[in-house]
Protein backbone atom coordinates (compact mmCIF):
# COMPACT_ATOMS: atom_id res chain seq x y z
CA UNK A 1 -16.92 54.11 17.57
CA UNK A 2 -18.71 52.11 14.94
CA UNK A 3 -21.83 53.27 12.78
CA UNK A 4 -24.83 53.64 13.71
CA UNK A 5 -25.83 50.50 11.40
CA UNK A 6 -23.21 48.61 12.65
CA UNK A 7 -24.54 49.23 16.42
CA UNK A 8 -27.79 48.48 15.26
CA UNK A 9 -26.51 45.60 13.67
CA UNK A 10 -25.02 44.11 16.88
CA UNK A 11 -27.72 45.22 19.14
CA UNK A 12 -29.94 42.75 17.22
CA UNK A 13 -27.76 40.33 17.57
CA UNK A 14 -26.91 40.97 21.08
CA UNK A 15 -30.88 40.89 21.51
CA UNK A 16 -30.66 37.61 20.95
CA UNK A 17 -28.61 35.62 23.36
CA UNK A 18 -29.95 35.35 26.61
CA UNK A 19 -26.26 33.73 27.82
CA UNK A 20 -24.16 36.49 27.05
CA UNK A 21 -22.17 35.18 24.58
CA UNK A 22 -21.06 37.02 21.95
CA UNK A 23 -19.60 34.22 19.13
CA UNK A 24 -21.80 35.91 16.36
CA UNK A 25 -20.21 35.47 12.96
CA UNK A 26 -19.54 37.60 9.82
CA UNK A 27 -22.51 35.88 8.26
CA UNK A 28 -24.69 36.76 11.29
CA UNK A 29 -23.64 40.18 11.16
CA UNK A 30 -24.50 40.47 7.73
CA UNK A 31 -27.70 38.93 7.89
CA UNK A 32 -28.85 41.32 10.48
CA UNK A 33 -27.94 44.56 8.93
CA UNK A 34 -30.00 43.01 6.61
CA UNK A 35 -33.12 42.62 8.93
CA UNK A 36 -32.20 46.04 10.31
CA UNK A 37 -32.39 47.44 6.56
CA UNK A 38 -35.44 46.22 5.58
CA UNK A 39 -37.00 47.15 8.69
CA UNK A 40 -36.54 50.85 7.76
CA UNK A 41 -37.91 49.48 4.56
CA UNK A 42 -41.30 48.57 6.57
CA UNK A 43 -41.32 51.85 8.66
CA UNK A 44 -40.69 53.77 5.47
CA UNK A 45 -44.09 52.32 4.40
CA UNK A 46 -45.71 52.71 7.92
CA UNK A 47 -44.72 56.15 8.03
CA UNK A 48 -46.47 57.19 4.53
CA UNK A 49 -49.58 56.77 6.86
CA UNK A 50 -48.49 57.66 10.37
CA UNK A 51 -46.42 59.89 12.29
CA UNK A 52 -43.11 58.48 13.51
CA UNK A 53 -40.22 60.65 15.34
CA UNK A 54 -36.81 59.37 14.56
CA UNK A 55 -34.45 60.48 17.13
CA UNK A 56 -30.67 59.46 16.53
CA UNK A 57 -28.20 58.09 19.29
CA UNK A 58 -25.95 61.34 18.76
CA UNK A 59 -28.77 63.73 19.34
CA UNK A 60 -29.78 62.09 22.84
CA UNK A 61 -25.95 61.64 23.64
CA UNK A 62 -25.30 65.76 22.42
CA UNK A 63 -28.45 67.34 24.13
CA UNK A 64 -30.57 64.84 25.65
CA UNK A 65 -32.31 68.12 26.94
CA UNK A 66 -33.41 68.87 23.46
CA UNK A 67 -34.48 65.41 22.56
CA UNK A 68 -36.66 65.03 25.70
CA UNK A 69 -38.38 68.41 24.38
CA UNK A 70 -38.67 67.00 20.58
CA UNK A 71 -40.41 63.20 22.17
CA UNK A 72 -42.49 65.30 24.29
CA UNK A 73 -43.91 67.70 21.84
CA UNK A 74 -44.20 64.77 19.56
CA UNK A 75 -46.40 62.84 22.12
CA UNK A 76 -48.21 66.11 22.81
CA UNK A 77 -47.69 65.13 26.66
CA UNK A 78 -45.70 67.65 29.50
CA UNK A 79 -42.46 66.88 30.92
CA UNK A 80 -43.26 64.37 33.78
CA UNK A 81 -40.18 62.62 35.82
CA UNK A 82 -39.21 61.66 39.18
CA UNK A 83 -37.65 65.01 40.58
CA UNK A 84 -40.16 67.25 39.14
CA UNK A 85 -37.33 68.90 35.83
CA UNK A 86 -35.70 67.26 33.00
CA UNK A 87 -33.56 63.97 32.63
CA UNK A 88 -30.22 63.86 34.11
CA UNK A 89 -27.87 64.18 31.11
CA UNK A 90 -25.22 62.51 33.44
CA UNK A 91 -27.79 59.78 33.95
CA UNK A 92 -29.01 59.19 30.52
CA UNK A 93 -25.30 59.23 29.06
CA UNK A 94 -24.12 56.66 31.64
CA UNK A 95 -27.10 54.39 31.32
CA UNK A 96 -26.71 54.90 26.73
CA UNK A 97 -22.86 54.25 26.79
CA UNK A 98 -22.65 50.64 27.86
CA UNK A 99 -24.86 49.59 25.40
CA UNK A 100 -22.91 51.38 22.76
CA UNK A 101 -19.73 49.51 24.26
CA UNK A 102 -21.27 46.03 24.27
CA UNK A 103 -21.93 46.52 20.41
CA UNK A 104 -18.64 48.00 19.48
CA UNK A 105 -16.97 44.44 21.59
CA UNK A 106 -19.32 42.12 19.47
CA UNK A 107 -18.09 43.88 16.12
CA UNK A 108 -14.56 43.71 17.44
CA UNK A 109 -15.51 40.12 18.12
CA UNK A 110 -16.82 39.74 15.06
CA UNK A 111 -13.87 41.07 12.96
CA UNK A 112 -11.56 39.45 15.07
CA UNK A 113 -12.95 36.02 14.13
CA UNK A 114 -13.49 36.63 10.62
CA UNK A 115 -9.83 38.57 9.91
CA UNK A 116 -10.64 41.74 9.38
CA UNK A 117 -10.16 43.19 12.53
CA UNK A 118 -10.04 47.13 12.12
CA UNK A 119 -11.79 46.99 8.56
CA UNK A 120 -14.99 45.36 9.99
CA UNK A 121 -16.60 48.87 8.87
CA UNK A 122 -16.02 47.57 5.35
CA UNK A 123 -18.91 44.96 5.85
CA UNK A 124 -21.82 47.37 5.62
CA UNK A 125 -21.33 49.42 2.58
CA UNK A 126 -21.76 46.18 0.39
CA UNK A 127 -24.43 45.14 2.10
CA UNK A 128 -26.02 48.50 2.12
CA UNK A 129 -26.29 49.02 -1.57
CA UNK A 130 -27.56 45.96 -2.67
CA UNK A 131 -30.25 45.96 0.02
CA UNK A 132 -31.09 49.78 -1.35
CA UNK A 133 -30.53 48.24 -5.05
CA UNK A 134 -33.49 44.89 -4.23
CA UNK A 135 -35.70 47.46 -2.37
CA UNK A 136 -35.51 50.53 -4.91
CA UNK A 137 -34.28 52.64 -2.17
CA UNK A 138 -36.42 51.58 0.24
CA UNK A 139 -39.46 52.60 -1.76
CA UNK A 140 -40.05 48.47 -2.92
CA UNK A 141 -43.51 47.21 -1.32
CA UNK A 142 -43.69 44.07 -0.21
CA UNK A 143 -40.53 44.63 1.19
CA UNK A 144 -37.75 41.65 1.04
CA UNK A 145 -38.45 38.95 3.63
CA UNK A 146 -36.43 39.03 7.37
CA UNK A 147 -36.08 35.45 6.67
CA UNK A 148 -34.09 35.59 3.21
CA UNK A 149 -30.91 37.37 4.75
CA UNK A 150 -28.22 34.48 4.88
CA UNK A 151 -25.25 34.51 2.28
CA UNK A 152 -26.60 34.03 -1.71
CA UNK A 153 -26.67 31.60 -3.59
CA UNK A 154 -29.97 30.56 -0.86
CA UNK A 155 -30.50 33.28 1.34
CA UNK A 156 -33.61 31.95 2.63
CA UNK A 157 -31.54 28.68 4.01
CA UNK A 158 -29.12 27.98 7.02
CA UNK A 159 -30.05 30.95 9.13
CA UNK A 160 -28.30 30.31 12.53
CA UNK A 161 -30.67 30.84 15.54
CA UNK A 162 -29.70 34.26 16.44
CA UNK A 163 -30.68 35.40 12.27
CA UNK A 164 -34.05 33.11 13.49
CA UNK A 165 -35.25 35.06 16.27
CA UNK A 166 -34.59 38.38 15.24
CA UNK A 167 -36.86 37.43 11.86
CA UNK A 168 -39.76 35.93 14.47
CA UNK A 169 -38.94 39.43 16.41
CA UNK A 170 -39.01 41.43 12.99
CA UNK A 171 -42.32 39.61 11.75
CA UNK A 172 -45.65 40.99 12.43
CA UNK A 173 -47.70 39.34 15.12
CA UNK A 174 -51.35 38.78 12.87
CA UNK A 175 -53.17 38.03 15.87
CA UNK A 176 -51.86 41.33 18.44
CA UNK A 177 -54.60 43.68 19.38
CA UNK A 178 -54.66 46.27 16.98
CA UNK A 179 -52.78 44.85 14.21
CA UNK A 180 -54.66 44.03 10.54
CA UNK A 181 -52.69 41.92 8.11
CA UNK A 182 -54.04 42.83 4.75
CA UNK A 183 -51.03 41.57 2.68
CA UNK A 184 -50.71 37.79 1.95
CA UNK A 185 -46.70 38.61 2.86
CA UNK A 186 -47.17 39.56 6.19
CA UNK A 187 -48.70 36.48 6.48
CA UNK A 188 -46.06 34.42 5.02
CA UNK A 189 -43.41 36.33 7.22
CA UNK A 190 -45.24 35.68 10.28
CA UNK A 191 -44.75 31.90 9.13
CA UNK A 192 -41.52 32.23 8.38
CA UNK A 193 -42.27 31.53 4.70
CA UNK A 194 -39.57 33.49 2.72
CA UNK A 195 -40.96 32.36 -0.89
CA UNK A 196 -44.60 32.54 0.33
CA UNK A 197 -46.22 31.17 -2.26
């Protein structure tokens, strides 16, 4: 089983293709654990001023029981489903797993094409600390544009289409209902401007 930001990772990417294909690249991978990075960046920010519940994929998988409690306590809502008592745990792990299965075959994929088969893991740590180095440990407001994620020396350039949409995906929406854009950078991201100047 891969990490969690490696699943994350590919679950972006897989979010992407509406054919099913899986031909991402080591670039592409990169460039979304990127995305995926600085969008805990963002909620690190949102959070200062609102609650959030984080609730991890081993949690739900260990005691899904538990979890349901914790989101529904969170919520301040009762327990509501279909047969009148909690979740199926049977259920929930059978409908969580494939998901997690599809990711770990597009990082096999992924390694496969790029040589590094079982050391794909390898990838993230790099990655990782220079995102936490540019973004002061996630504390860095404005944080670092979806849309600068490719390989340096021009990060900002030659995005393949996946890297695209998950940055339109990533970007705030200035126009939604309930949404107030108050920084000149969320403006620029939601124009796909990585400079925004």
């Amino acid at each position: 089983t891969s990490l969690p930001l490696g699943l994350a990772s590919a679950d972006a990417l897989r979010s992407t293709r509406h054919d099913n294909s899986d031909n991402f690249t080591l670039s592409d991978l990169k460039a979304a654990t990127r995305q995926i990075i600085r969008w805990h960046n963002r909620l690190s920010h949102v959070a200062a001023h609102t609650s959030l519940l984080t609730v991890s994929l081993d949690d739900l998988l260990d005691d899904p029981f538990n979890v349901e409690d914790r989101i529904c306590s969170f919520l301040s809502v009762e327990k509501v489903t279909s047969n009148g008592g909690h979740i199926d745990e049977e259920e929930l792990i059978g409908s969580v797993q494939p998901i997690v299965e599809l990711n770990n075959r597009v990082l096999t994929q992924i390694g496969h094409s790029s040589g590094l088969e079982k050391a794909i893991e390898n990838v993230f740590e790099p990655v990782m600390k220079e995102e936490f180095r540019k973004s002061n440990s996630l504390s860095a407001w404005p944080c670092q544009s979806f849309w600068s994620v490719g390989d340096d020396p021009h990060p900002a350039k030659h995005l393949s289409l996946p890297i695209q949409n998950i940055a339109i995906e990533m970007s705030p929406n200035c126009n939604a209902d309930y949404t107030k854009c108050t920084v000149e950078k969320d403006r620029c991201e939601e124009r796909g401007d990585a400079i925004c100047k």
